[in-house]
N, C-alpha and C. Protein backbone atom coordinates (compact mmCIF):
# COMPACT_ATOMS: atom_id res chain seq x y z
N UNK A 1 -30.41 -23.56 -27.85
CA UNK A 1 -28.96 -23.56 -27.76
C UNK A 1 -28.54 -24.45 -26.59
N UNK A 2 -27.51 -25.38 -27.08
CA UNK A 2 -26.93 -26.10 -25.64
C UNK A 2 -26.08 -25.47 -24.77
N UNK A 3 -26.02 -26.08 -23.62
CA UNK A 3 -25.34 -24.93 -22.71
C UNK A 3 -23.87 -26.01 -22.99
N UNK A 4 -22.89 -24.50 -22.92
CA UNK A 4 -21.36 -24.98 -23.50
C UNK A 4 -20.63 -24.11 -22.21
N UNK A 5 -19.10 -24.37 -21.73
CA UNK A 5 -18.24 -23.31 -21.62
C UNK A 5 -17.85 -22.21 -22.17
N UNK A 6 -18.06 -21.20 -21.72
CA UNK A 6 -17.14 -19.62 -22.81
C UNK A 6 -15.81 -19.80 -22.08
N UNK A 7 -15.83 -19.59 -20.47
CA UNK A 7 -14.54 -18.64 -20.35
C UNK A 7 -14.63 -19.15 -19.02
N UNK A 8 -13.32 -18.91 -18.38
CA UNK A 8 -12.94 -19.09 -16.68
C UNK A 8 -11.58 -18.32 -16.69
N UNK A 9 -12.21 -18.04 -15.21
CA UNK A 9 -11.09 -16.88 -15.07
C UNK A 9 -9.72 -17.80 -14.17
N UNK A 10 -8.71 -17.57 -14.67
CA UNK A 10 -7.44 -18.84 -13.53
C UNK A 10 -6.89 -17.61 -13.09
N UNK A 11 -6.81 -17.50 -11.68
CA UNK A 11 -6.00 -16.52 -11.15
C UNK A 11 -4.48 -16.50 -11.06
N UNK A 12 -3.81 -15.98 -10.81
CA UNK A 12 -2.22 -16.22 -11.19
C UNK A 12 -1.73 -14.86 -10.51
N UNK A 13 -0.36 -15.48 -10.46
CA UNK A 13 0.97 -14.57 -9.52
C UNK A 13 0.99 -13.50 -10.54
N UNK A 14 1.21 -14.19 -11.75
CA UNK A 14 2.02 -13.15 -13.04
C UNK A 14 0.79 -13.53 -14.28
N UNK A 15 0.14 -12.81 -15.00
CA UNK A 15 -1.18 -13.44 -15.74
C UNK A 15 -0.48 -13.80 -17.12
N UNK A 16 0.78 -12.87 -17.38
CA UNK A 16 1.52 -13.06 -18.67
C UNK A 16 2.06 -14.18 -18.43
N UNK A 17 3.02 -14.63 -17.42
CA UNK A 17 3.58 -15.43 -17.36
C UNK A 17 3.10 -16.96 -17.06
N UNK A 18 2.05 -16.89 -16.75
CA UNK A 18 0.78 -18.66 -16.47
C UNK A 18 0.73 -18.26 -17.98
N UNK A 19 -0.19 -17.14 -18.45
CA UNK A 19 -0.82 -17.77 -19.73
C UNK A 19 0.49 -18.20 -20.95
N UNK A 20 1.59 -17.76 -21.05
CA UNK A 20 2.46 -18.26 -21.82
C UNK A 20 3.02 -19.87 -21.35
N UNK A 21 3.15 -19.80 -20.05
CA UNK A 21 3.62 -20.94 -19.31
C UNK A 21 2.89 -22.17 -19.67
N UNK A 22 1.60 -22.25 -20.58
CA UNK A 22 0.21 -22.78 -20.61
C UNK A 22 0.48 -23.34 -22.06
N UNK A 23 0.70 -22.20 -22.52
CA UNK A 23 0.20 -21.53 -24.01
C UNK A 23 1.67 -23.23 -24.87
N UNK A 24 2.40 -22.65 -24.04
CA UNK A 24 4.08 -23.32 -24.56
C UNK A 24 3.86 -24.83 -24.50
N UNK A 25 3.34 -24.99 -23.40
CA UNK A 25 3.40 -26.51 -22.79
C UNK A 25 2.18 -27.26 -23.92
N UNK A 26 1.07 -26.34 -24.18
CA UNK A 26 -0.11 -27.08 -24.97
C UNK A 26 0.18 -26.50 -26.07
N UNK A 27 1.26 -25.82 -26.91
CA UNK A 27 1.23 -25.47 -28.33
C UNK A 27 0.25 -24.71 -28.44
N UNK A 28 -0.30 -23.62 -27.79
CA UNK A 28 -1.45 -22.91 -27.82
C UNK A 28 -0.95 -21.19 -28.06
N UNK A 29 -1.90 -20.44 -28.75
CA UNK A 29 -1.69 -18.86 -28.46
C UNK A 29 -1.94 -18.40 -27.47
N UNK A 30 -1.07 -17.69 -27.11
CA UNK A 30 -1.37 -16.44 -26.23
C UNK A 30 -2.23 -15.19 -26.79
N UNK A 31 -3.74 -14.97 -26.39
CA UNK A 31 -4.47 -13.85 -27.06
C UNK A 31 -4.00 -12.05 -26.77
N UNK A 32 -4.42 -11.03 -27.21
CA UNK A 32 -4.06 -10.07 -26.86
C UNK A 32 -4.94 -9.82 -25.15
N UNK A 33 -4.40 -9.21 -24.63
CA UNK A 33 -4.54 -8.71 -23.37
C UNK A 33 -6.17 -8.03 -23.65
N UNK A 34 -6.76 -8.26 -22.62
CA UNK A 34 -8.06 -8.15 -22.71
C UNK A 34 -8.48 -7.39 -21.08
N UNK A 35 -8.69 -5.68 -20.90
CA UNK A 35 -8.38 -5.45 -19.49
C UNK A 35 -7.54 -5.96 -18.51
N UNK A 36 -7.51 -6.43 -17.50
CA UNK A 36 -6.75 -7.06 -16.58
C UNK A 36 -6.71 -8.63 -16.95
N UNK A 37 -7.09 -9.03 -18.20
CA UNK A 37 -7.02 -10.66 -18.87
C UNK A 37 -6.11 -11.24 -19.46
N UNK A 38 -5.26 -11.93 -19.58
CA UNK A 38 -4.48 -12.61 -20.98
C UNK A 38 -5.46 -13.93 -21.36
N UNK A 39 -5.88 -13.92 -22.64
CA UNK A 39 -6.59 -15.30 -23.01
C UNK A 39 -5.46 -16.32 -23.45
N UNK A 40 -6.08 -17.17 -23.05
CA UNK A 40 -5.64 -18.47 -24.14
C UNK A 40 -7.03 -19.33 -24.43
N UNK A 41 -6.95 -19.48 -25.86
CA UNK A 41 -8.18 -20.12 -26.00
C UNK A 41 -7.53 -21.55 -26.24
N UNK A 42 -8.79 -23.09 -26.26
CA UNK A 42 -8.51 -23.69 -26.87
C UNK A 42 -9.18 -24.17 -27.92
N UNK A 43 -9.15 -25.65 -28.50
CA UNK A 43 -9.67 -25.52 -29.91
C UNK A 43 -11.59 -25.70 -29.67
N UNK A 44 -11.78 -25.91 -28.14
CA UNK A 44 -12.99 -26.03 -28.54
C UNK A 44 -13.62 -24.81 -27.91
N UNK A 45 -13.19 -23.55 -27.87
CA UNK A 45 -13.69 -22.36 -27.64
C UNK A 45 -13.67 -22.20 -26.59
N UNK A 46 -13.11 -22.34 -25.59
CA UNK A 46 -13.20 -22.06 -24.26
C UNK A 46 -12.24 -21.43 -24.36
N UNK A 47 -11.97 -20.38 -23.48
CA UNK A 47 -10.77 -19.08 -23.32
C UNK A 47 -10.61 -19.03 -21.82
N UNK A 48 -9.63 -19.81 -21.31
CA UNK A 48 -8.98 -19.38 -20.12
C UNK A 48 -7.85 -17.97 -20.23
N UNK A 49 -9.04 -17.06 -19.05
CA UNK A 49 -8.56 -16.25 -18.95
C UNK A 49 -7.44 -15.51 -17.44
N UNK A 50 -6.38 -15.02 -17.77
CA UNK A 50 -5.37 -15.06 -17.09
C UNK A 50 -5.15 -13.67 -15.91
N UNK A 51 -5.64 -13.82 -14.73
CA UNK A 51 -5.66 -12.75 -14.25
C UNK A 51 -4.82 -12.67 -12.21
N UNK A 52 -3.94 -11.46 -12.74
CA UNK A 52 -2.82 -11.44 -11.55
C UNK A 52 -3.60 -10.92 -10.38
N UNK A 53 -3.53 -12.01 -9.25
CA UNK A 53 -3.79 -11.72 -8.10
C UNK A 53 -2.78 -12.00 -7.03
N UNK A 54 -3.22 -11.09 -5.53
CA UNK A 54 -2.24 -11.61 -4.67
C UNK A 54 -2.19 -12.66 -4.48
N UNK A 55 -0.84 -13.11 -4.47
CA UNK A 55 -0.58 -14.76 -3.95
C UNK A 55 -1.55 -15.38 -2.68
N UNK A 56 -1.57 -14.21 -1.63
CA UNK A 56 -2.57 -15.00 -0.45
C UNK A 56 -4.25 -14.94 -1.36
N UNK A 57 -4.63 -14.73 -2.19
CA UNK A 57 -5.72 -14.98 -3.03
C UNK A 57 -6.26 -16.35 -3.34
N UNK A 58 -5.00 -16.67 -3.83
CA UNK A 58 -4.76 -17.49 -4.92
C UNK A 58 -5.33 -19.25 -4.24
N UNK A 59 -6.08 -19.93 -4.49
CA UNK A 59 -6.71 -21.10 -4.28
C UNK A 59 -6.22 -22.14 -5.19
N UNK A 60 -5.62 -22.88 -4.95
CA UNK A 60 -5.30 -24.21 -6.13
C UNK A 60 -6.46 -24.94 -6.91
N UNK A 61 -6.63 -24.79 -8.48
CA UNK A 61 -7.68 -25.04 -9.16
C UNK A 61 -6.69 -26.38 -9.71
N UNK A 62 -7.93 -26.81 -10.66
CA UNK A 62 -7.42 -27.90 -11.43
C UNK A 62 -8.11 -27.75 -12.70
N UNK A 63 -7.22 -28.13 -13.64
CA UNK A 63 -7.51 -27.74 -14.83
C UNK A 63 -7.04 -29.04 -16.09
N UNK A 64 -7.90 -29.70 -16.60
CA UNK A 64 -7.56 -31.01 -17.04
C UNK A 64 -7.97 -30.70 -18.98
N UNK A 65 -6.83 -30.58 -19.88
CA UNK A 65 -6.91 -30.56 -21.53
C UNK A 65 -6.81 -31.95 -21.78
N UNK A 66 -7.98 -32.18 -22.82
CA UNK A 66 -8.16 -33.17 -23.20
C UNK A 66 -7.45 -32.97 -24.80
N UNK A 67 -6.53 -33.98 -24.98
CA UNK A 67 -5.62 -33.87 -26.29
C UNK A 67 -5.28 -35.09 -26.92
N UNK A 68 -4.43 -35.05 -28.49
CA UNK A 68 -5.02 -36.29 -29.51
C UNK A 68 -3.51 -36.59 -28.73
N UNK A 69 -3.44 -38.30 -29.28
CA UNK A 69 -1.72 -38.84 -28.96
C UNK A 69 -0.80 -37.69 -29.38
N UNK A 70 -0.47 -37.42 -30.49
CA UNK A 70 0.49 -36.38 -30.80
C UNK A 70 0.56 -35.44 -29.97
N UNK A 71 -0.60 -34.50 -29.80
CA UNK A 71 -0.26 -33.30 -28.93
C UNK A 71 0.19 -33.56 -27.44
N UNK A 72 0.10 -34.85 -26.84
CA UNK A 72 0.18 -35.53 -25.71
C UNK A 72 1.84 -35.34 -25.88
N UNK A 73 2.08 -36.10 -26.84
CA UNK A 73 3.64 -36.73 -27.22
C UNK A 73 4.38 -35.59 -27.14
N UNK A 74 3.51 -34.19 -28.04
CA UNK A 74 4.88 -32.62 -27.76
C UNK A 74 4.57 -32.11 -26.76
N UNK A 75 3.37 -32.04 -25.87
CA UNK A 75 3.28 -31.45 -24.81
C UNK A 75 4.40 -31.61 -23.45
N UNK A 76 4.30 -33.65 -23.40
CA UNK A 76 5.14 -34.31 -22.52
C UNK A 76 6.40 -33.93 -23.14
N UNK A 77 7.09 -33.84 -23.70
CA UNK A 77 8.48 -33.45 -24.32
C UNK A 77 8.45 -32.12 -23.56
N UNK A 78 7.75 -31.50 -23.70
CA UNK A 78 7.93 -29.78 -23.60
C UNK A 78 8.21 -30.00 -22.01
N UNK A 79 7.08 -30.38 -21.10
CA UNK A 79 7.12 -30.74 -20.06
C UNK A 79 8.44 -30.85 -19.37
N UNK A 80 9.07 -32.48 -19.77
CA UNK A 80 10.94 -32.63 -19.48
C UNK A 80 11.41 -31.93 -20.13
N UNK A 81 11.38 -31.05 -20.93
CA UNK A 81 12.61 -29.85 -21.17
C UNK A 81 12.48 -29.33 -20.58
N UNK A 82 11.26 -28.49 -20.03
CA UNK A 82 11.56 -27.64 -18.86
C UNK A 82 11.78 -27.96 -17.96
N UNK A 83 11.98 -28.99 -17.37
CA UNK A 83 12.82 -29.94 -15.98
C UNK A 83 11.36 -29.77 -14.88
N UNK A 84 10.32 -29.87 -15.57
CA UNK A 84 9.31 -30.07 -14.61
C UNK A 84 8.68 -31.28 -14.14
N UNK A 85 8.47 -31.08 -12.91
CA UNK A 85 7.82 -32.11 -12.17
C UNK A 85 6.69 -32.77 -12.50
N UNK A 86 6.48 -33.90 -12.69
CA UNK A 86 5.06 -34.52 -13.54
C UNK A 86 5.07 -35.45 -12.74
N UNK A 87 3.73 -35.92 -12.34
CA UNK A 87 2.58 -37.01 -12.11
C UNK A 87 2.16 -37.91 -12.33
N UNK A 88 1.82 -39.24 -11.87
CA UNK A 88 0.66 -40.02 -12.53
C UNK A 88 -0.26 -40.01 -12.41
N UNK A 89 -0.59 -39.12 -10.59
CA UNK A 89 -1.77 -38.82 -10.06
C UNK A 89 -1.71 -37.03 -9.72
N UNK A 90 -3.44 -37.08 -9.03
CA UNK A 90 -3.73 -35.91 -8.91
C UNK A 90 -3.16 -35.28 -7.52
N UNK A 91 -2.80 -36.30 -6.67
CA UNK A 91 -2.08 -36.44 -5.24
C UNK A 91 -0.59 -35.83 -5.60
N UNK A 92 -0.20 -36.39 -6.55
CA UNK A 92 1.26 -35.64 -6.68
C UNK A 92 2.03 -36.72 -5.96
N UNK A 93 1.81 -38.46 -5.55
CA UNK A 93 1.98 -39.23 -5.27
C UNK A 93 3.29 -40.54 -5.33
N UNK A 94 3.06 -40.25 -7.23
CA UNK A 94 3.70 -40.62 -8.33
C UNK A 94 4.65 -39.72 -9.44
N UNK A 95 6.01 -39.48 -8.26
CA UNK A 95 5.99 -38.54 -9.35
C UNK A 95 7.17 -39.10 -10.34
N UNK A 96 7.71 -38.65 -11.31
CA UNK A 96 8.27 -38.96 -12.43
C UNK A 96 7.34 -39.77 -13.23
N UNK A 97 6.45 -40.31 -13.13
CA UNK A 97 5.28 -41.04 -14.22
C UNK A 97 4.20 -40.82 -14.87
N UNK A 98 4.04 -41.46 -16.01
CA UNK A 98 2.66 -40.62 -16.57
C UNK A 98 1.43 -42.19 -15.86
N UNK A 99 0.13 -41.90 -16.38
CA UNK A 99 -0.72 -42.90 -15.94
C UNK A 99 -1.45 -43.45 -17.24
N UNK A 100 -2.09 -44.83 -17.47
CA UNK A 100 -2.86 -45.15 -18.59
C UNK A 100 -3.87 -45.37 -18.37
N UNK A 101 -4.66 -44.60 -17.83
CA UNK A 101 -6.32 -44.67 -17.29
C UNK A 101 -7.46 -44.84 -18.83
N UNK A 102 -8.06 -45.27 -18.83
CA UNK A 102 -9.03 -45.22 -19.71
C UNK A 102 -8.78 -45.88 -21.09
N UNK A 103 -7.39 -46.09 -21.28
CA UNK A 103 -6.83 -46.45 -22.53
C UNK A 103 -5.97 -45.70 -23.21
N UNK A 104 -5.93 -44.79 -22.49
CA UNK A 104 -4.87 -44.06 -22.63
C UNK A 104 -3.72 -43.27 -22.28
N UNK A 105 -3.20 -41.91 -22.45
CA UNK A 105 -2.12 -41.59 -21.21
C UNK A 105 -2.60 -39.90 -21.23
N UNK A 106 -1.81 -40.45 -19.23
CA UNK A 106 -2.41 -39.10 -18.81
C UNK A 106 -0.96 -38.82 -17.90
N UNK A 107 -1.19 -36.61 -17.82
CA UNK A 107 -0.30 -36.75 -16.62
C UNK A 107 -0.71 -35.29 -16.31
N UNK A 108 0.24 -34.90 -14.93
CA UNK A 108 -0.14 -33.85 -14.43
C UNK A 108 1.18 -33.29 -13.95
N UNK A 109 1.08 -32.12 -13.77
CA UNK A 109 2.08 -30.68 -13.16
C UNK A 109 1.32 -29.45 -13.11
N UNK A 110 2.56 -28.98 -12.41
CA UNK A 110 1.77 -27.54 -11.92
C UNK A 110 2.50 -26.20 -12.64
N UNK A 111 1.02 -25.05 -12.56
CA UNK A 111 1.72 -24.12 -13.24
C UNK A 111 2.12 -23.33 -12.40
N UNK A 112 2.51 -21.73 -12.58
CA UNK A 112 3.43 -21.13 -11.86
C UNK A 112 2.63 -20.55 -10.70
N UNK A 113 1.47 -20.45 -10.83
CA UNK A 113 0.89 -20.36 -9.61
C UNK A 113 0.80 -21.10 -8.69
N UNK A 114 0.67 -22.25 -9.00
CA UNK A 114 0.15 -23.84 -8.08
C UNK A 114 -1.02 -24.03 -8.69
N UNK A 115 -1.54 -24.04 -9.92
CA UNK A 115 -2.77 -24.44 -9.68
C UNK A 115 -2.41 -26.33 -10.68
N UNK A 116 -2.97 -26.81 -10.86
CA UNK A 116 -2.79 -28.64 -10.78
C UNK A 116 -3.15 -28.29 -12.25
N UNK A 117 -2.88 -28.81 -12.95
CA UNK A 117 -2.53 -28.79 -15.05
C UNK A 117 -2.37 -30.38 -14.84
N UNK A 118 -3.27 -30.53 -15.74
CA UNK A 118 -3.76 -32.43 -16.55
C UNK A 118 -3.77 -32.36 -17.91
N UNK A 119 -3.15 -33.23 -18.29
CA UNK A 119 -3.55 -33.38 -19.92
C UNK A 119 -3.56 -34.97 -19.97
N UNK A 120 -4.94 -35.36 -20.55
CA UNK A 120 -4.99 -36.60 -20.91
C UNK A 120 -5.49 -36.84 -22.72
N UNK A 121 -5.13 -37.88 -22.68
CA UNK A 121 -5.61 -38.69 -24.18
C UNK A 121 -6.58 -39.03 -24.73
N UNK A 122 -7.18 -39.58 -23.18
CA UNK A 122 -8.55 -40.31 -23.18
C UNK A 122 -9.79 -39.42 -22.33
N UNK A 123 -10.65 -39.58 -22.55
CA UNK A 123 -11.65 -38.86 -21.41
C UNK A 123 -12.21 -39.86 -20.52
N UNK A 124 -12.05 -39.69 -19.38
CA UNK A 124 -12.90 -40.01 -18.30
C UNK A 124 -13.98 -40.94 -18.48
N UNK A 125 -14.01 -42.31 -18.23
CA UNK A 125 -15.30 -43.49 -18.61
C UNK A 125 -15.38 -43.68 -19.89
N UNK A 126 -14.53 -43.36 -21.06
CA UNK A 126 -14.18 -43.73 -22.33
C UNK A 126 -13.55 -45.38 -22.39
N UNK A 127 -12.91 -45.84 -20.92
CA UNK A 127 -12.85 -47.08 -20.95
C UNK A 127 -13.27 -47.50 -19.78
N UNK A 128 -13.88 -48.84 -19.81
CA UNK A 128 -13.89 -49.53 -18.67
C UNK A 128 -12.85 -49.81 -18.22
N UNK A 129 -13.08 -49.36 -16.32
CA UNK A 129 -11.84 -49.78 -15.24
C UNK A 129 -12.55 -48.89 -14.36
N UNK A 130 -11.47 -49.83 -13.28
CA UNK A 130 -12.31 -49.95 -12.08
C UNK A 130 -11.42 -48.01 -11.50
N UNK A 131 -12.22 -47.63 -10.39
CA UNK A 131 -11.38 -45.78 -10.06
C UNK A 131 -10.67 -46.76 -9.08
N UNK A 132 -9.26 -46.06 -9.37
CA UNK A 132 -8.10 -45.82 -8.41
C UNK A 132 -7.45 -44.90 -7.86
N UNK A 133 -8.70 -43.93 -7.54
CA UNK A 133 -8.45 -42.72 -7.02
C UNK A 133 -7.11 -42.32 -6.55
């Protein structure tokens, strides 16, 4: 058997409220409550799981969905309707822009915890170019 992802736990202020906050932005379900968990899975089986901790807990993660043009196209829509702040970088540098790394488009915001949310098009060394960290 190859070794794959199952599950990661994202800590959060409110666990209902990240995993819907998540769920909306990527067109994704919200799973049933699982002990102190809310899942969201995605399509390739990984289940981020949603769990409320104290805010002084809480560590800023980063969390990067890899998605086709379309889901890019309703995600970013969803994104400016909710009047949120987006990225070109991981610095938070650039903001109002998306980025075209690899050949494709990428961007970033944060969820209600703080933790750093990416969704790109392309994966990582799928094109040649030089890092512009």
């Amino acid at each position: 058997m190859s070794v794959e992802l199952n599950h990661t736990i994202v800590h959060s202020l409110d666990n209902r409220e990240s995993a819907e906050f998540l769920a909306r932005i990527l067109g994704l379900e919200v799973g049933a409550a699982w002990g102190p968990f809310i899942p969201v899975a995605t399509a390739n089986g990984v289940t981020l799981d949603f769990a409320t901790i104290p805010a002084e807990s809480i560590v800023m993660q980063h969390y990067a969905f890899l998605v086709s043009d379309q889901e890019f196209d309703a995600a970013f829509a969803r994104i400016r309707e909710a009047g949120l702040s987006y990225y070109a970088d991981p610095h938070f540098k650039q903001p109002g822009e998306i980025n075209h790394h690899h050949g494709g488009r990428g961007v970033y915001f944060l969820d209600p915890a703080g933790h750093g949310m990416e969704i790109l098009t392309r994966p990582y060394g799928s094109h040649p170019e030089p890092f512009r960290g």
